[in-house]
C-alpha atoms as a PDB file:
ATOM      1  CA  UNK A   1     -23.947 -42.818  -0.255  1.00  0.00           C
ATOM      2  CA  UNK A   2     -23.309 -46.042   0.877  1.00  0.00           C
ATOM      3  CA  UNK A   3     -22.322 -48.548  -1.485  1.00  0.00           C
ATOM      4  CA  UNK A   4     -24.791 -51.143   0.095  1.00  0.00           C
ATOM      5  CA  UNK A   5     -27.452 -48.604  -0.449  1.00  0.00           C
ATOM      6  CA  UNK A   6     -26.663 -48.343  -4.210  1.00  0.00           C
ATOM      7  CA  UNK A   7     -27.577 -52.304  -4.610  1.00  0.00           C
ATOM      8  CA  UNK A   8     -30.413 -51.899  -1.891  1.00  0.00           C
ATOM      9  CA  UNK A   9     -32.241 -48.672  -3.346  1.00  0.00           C
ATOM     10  CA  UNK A  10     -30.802 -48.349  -7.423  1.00  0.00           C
ATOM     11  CA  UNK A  11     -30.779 -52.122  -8.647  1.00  0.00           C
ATOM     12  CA  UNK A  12     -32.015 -52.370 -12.265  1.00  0.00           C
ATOM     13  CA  UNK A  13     -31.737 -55.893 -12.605  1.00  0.00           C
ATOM     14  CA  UNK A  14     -31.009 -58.912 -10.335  1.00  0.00           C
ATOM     15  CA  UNK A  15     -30.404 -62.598 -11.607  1.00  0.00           C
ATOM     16  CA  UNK A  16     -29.114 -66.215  -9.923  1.00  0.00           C
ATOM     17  CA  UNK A  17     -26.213 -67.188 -12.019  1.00  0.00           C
ATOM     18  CA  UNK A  18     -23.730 -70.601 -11.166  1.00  0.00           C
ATOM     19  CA  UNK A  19     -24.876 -73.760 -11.251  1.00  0.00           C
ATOM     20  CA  UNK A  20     -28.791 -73.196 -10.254  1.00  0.00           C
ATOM     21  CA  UNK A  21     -28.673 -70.967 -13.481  1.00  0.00           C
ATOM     22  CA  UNK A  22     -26.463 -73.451 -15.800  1.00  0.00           C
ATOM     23  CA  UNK A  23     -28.990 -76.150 -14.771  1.00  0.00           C
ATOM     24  CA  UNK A  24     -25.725 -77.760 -12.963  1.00  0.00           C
ATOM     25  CA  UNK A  25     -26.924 -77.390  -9.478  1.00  0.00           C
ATOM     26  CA  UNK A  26     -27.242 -79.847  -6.869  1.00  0.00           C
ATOM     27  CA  UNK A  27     -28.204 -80.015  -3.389  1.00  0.00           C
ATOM     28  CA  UNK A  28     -25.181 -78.159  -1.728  1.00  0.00           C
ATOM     29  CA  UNK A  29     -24.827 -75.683  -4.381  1.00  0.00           C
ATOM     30  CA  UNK A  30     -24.567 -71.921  -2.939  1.00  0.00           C
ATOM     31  CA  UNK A  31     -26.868 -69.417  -4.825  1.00  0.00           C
ATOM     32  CA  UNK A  32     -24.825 -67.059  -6.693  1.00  0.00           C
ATOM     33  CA  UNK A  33     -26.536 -63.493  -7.325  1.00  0.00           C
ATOM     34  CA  UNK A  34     -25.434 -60.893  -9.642  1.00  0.00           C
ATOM     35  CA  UNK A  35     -27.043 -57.587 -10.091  1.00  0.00           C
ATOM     36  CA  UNK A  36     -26.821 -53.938 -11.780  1.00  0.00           C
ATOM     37  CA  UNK A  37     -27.425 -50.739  -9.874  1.00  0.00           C
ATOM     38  CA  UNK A  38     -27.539 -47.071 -11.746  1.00  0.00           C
ATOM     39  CA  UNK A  39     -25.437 -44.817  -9.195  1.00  0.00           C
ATOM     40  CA  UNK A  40     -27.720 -41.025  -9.354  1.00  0.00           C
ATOM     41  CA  UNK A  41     -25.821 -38.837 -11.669  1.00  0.00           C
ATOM     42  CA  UNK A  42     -24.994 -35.863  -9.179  1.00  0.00           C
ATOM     43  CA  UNK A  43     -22.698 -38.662  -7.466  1.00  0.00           C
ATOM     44  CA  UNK A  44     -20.518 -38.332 -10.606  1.00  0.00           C
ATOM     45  CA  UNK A  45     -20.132 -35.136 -10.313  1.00  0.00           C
ATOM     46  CA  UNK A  46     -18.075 -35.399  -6.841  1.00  0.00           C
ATOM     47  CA  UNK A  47     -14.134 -35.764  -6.529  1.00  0.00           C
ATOM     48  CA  UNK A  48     -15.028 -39.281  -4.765  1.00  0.00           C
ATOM     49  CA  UNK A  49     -17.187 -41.416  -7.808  1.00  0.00           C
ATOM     50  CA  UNK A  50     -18.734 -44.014  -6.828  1.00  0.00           C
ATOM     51  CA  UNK A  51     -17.990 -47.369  -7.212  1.00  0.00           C
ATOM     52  CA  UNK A  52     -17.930 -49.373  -9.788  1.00  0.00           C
ATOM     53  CA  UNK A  53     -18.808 -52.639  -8.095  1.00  0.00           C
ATOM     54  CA  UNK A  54     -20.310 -53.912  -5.115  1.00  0.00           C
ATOM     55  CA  UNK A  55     -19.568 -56.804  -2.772  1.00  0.00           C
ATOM     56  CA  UNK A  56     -22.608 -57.724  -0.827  1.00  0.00           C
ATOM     57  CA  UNK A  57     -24.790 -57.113   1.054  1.00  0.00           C
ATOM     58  CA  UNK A  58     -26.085 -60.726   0.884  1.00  0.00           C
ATOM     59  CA  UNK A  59     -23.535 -63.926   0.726  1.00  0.00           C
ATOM     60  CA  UNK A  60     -22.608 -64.627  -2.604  1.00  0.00           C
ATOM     61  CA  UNK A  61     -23.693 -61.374  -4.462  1.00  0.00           C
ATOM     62  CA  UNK A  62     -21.723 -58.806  -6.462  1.00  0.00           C
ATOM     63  CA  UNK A  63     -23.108 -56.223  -8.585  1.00  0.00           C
ATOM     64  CA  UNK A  64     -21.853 -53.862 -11.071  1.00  0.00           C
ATOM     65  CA  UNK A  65     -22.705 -50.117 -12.212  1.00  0.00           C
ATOM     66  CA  UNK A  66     -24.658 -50.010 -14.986  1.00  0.00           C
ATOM     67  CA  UNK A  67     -21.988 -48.015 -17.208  1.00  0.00           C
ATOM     68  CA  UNK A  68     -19.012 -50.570 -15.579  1.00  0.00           C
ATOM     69  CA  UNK A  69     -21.300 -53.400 -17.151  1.00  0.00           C
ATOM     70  CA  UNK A  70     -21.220 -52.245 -20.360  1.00  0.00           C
ATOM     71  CA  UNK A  71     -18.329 -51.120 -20.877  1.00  0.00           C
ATOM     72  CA  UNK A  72     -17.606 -55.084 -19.443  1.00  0.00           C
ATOM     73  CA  UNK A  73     -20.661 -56.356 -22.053  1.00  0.00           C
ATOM     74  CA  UNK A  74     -19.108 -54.606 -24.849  1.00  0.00           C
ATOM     75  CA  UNK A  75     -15.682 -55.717 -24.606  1.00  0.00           C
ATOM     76  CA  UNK A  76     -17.985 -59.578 -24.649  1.00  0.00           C
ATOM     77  CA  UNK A  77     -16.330 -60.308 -21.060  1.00  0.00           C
ATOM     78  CA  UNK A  78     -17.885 -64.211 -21.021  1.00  0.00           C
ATOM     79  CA  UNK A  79     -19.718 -63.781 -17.191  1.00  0.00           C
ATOM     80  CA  UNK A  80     -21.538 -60.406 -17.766  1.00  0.00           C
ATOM     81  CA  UNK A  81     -22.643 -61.798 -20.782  1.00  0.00           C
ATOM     82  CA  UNK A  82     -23.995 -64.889 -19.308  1.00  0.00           C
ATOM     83  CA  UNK A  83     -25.547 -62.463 -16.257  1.00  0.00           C
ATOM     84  CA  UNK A  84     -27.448 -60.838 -19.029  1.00  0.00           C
ATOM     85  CA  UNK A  85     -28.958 -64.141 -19.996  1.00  0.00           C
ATOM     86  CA  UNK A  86     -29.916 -65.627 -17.051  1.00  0.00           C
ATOM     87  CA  UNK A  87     -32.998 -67.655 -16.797  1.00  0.00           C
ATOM     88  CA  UNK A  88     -33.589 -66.676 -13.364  1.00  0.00           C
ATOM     89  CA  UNK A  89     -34.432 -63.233 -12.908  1.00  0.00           C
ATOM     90  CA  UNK A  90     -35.105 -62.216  -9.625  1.00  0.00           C
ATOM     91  CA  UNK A  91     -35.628 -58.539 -10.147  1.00  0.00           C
ATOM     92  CA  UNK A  92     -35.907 -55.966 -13.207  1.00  0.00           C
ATOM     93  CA  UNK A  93     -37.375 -52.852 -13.310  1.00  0.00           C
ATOM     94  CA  UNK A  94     -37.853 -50.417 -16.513  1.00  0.00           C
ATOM     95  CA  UNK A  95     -34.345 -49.696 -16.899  1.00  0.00           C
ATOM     96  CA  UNK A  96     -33.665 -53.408 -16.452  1.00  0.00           C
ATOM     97  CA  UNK A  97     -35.844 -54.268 -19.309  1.00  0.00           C
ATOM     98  CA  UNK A  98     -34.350 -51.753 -21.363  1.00  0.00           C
ATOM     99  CA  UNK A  99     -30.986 -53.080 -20.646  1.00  0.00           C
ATOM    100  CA  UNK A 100     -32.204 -56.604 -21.295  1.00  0.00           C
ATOM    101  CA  UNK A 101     -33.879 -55.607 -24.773  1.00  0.00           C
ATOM    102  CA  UNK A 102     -29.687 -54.506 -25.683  1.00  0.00           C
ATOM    103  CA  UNK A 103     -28.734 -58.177 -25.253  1.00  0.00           C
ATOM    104  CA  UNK A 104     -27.898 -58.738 -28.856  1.00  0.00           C
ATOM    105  CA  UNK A 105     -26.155 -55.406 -28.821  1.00  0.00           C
ATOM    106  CA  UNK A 106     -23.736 -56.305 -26.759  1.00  0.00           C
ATOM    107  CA  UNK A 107     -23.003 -59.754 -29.058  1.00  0.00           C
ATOM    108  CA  UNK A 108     -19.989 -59.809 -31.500  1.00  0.00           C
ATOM    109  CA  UNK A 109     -17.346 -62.148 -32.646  1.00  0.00           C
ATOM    110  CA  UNK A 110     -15.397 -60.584 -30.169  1.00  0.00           C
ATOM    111  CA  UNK A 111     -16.820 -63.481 -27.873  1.00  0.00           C
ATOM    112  CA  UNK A 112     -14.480 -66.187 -30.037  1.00  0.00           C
ATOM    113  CA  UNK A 113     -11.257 -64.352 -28.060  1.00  0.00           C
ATOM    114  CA  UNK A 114     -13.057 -63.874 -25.122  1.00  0.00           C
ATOM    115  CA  UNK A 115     -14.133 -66.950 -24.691  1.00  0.00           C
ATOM    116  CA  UNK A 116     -11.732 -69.100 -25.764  1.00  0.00           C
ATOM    117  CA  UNK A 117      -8.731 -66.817 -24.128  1.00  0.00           C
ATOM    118  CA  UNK A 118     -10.567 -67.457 -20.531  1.00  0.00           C
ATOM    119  CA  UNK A 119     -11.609 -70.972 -21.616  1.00  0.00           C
ATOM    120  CA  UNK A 120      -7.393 -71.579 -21.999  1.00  0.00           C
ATOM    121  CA  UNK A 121      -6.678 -69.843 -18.595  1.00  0.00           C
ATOM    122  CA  UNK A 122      -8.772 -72.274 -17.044  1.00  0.00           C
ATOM    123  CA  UNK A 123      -7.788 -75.604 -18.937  1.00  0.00           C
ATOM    124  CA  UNK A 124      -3.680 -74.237 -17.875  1.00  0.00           C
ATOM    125  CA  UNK A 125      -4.910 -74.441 -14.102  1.00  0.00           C
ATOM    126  CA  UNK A 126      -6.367 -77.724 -14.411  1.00  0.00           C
ATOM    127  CA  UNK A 127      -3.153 -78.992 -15.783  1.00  0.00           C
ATOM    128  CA  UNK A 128      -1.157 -77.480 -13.304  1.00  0.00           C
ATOM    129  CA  UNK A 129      -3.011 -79.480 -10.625  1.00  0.00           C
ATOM    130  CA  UNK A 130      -2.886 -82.593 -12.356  1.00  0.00           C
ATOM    131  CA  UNK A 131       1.530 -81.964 -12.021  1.00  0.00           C
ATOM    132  CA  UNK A 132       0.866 -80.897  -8.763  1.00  0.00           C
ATOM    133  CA  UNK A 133      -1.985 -82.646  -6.995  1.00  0.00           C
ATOM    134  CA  UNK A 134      -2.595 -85.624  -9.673  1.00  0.00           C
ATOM    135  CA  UNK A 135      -5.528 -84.810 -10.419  1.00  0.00           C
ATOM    136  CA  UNK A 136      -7.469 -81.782 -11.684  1.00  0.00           C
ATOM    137  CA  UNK A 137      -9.910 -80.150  -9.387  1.00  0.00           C
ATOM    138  CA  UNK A 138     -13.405 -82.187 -11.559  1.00  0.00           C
ATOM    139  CA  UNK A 139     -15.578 -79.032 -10.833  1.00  0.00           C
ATOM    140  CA  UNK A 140     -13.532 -76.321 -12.673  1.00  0.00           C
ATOM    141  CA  UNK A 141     -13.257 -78.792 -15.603  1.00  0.00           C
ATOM    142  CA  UNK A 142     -17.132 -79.161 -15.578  1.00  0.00           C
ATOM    143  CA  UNK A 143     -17.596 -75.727 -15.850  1.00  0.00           C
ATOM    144  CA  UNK A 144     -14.381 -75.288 -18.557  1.00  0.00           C
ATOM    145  CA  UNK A 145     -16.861 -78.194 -20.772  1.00  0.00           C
ATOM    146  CA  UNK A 146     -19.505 -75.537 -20.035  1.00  0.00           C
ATOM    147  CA  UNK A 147     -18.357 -72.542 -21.058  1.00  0.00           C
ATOM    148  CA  UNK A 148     -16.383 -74.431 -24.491  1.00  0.00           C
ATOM    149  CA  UNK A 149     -19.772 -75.810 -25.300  1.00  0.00           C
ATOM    150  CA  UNK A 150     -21.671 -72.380 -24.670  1.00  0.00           C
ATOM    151  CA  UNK A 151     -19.160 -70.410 -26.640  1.00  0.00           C
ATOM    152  CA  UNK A 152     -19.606 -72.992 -29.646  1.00  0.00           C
ATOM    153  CA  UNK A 153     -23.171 -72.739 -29.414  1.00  0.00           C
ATOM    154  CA  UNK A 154     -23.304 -69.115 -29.391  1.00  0.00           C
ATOM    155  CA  UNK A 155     -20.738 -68.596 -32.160  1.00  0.00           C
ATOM    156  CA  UNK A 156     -22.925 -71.128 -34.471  1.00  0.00           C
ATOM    157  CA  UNK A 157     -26.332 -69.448 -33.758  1.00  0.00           C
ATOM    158  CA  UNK A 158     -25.961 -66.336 -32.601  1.00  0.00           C
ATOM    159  CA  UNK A 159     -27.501 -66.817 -28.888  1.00  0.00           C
ATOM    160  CA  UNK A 160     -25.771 -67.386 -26.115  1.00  0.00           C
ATOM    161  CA  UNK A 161     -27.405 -70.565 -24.066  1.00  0.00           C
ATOM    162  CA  UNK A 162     -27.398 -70.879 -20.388  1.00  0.00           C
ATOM    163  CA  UNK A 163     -29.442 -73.957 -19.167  1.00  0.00           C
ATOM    164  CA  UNK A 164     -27.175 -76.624 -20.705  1.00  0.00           C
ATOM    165  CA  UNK A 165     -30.415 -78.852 -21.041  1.00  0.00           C
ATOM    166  CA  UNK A 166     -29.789 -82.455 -21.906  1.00  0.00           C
ATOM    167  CA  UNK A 167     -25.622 -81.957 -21.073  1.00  0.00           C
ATOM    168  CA  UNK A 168     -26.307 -82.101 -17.470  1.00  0.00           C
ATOM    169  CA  UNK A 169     -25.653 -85.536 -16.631  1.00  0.00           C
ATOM    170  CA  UNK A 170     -22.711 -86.130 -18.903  1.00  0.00           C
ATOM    171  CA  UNK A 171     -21.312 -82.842 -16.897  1.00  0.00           C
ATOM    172  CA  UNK A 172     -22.090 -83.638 -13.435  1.00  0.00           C
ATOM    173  CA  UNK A 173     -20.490 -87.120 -14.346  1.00  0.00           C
ATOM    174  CA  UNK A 174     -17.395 -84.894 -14.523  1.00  0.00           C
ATOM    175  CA  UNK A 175     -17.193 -82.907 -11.498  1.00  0.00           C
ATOM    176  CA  UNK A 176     -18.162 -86.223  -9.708  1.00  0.00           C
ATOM    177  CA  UNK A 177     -14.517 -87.649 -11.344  1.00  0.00           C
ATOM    178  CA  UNK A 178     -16.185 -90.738 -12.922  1.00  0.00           C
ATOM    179  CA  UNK A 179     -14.694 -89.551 -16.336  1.00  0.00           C
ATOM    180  CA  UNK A 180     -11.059 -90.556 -16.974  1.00  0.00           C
ATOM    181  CA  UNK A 181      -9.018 -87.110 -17.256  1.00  0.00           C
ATOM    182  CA  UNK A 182      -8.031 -88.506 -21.029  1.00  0.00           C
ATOM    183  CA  UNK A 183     -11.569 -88.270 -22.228  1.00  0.00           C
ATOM    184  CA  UNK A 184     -12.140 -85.036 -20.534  1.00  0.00           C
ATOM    185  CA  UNK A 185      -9.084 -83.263 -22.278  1.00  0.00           C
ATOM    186  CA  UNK A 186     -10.149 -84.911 -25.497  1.00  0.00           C
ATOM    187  CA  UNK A 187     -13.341 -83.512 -24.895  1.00  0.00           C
ATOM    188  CA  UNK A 188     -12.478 -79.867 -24.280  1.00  0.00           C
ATOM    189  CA  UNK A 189      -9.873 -80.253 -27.349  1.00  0.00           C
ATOM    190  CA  UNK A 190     -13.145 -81.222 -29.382  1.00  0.00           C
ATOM    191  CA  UNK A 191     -15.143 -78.300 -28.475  1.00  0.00           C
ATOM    192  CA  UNK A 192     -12.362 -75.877 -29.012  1.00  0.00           C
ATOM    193  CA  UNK A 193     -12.003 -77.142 -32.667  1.00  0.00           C
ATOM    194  CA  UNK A 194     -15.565 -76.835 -33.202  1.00  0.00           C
ATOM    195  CA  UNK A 195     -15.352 -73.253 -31.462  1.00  0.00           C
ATOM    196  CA  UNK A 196     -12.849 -71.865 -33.790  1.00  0.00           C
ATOM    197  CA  UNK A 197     -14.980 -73.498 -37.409  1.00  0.00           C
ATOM    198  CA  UNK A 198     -17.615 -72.025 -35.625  1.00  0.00           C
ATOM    199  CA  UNK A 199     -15.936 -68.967 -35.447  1.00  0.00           C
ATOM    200  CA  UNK A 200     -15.076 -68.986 -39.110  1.00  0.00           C
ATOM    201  CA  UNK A 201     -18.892 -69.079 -40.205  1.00  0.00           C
ATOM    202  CA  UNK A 202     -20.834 -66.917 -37.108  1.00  0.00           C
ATOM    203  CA  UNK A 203     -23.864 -65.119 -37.667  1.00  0.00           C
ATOM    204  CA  UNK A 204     -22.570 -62.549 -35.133  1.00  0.00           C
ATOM    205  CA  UNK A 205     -21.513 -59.189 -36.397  1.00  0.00           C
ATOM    206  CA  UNK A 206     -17.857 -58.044 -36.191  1.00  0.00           C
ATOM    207  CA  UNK A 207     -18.403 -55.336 -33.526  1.00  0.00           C
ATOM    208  CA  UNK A 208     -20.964 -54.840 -30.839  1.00  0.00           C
ATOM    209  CA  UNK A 209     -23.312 -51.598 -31.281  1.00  0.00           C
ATOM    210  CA  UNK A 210     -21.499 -48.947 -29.242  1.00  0.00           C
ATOM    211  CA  UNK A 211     -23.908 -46.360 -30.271  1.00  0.00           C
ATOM    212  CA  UNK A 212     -26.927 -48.018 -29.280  1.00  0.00           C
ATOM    213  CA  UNK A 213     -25.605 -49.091 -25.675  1.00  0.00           C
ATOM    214  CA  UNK A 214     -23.907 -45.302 -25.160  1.00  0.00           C
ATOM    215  CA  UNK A 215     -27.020 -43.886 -26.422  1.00  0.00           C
ATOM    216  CA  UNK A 216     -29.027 -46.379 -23.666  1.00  0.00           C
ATOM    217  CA  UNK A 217     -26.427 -45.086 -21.150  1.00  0.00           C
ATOM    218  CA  UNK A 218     -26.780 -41.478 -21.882  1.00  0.00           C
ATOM    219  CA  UNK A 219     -30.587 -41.419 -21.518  1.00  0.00           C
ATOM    220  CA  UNK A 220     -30.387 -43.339 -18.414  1.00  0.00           C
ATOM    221  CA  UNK A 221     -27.808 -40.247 -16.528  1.00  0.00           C
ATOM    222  CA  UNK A 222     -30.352 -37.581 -18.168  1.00  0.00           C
ATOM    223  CA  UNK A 223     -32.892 -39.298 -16.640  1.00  0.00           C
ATOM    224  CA  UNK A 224     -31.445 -39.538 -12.795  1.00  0.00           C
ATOM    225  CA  UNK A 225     -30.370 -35.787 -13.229  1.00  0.00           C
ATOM    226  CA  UNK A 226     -34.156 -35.128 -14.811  1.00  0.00           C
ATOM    227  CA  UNK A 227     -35.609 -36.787 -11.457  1.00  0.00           C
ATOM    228  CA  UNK A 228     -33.360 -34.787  -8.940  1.00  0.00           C
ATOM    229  CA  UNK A 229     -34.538 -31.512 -10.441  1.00  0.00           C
ATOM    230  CA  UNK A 230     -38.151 -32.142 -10.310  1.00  0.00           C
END
């Protein structure tokens, strides 16, 4: 089977994520769509699998096998998470919904690694421009303030925020560069403080629920083997 066929005939689910999704967007911003197809069982069963993750076919899309996104989801990798919470769903079917109703499954202080492990990555780029370049490149450190500020949030509550709501203009003052590179670093040293306290004190639960998502999983590959015999 063709892996464009997989997105095209076995999507589950189907969201916008970037900066239409974040609430970040502005007029030339590219529309960034994420999905999750279920590959039919008797393709397993072959020497050659099936793949794990798609490119395509539109511009800007990528989606994922449903078991390659949980095992992703479980391990709280910080942009499957965030596809899972998308405000802007533009497809879900049954499965979909089931997979959406796992959302706090998926959720543990795991996330406080994840998060802040990706969220360093990123801020160790940004100062290697500013030695190269002299400056950092303002969009990456919009969405670094982003994802700091999410991870806080989500670590405090227990839900993980997209839309960041009343933070837009403050961050698209940012990626515009008409914030001083001081205050921005000060800024994402802030919100990594308050992410670790936060950390100390989450509602979250230590693990995620493997059973529950492996049971999900396990009824889903019945069910595409149940369809093919009858």
């Amino acid at each position: 089977m063709h892996p464009e066929s997989l997105v095209r005939d076995h999507t589950i689910y189907a969201c916008v994520m970037g900066s239409r999704a974040f609430g970040l967007a502005t007029d030339g911003s590219d529309t960034d769509r994420r999905g999750v197809f279920v590959a039919p069982t008797p393709l397993f069963w072959r020497f050659d699998k099936p793949p794990t993750h798609v490119e395509g076919p539109a511009e800007e899309q990528f989606s994922w096998e449903l078991e390659r996104f949980c095992e992703l989801a479980l391990r709280a990798n910080p942009n499957i998470l965030e596809c899972l919470h998308s405000p802007l769903v533009e497809h879900v079917d049954d499965t979909g919904r089931e997979l959406l109703a796992l959302r706090g499954a998926f959720l543990s202080r795991q996330v406080h690694e994840t998060f802040t492990r990706y969220a360093l990555g990123q801020r160790k780029k940004l100062e290697a421009d500013i030695r190269v370049h002299g400056a950092p490149r303002w969009k990456h450190a919009m969405h670094l303030l982003r994802l700091l500020t999410s991870a806080r949030d989500l670590l405090r509550t227990g839900t993980l925020k997209i839309d960041v709501g009343d933070q837009r203009a403050p961050l698209l003052a940012v990626k515009h560069g008409e914030v001083p590179w001081p205050e921005v670093e000060s800024w994402m040293t802030r919100l990594a403080t308050e992410t670790d306290e936060a950390a100390t004190r989450t509602p979250l639960p230590a693990e995620p629920d493997h059973p529950r998502v492996q049971d999900f999983l396990i009824r889903v590959r019945r069910a595409s083997t149940d369809a093919l015999a009858g």
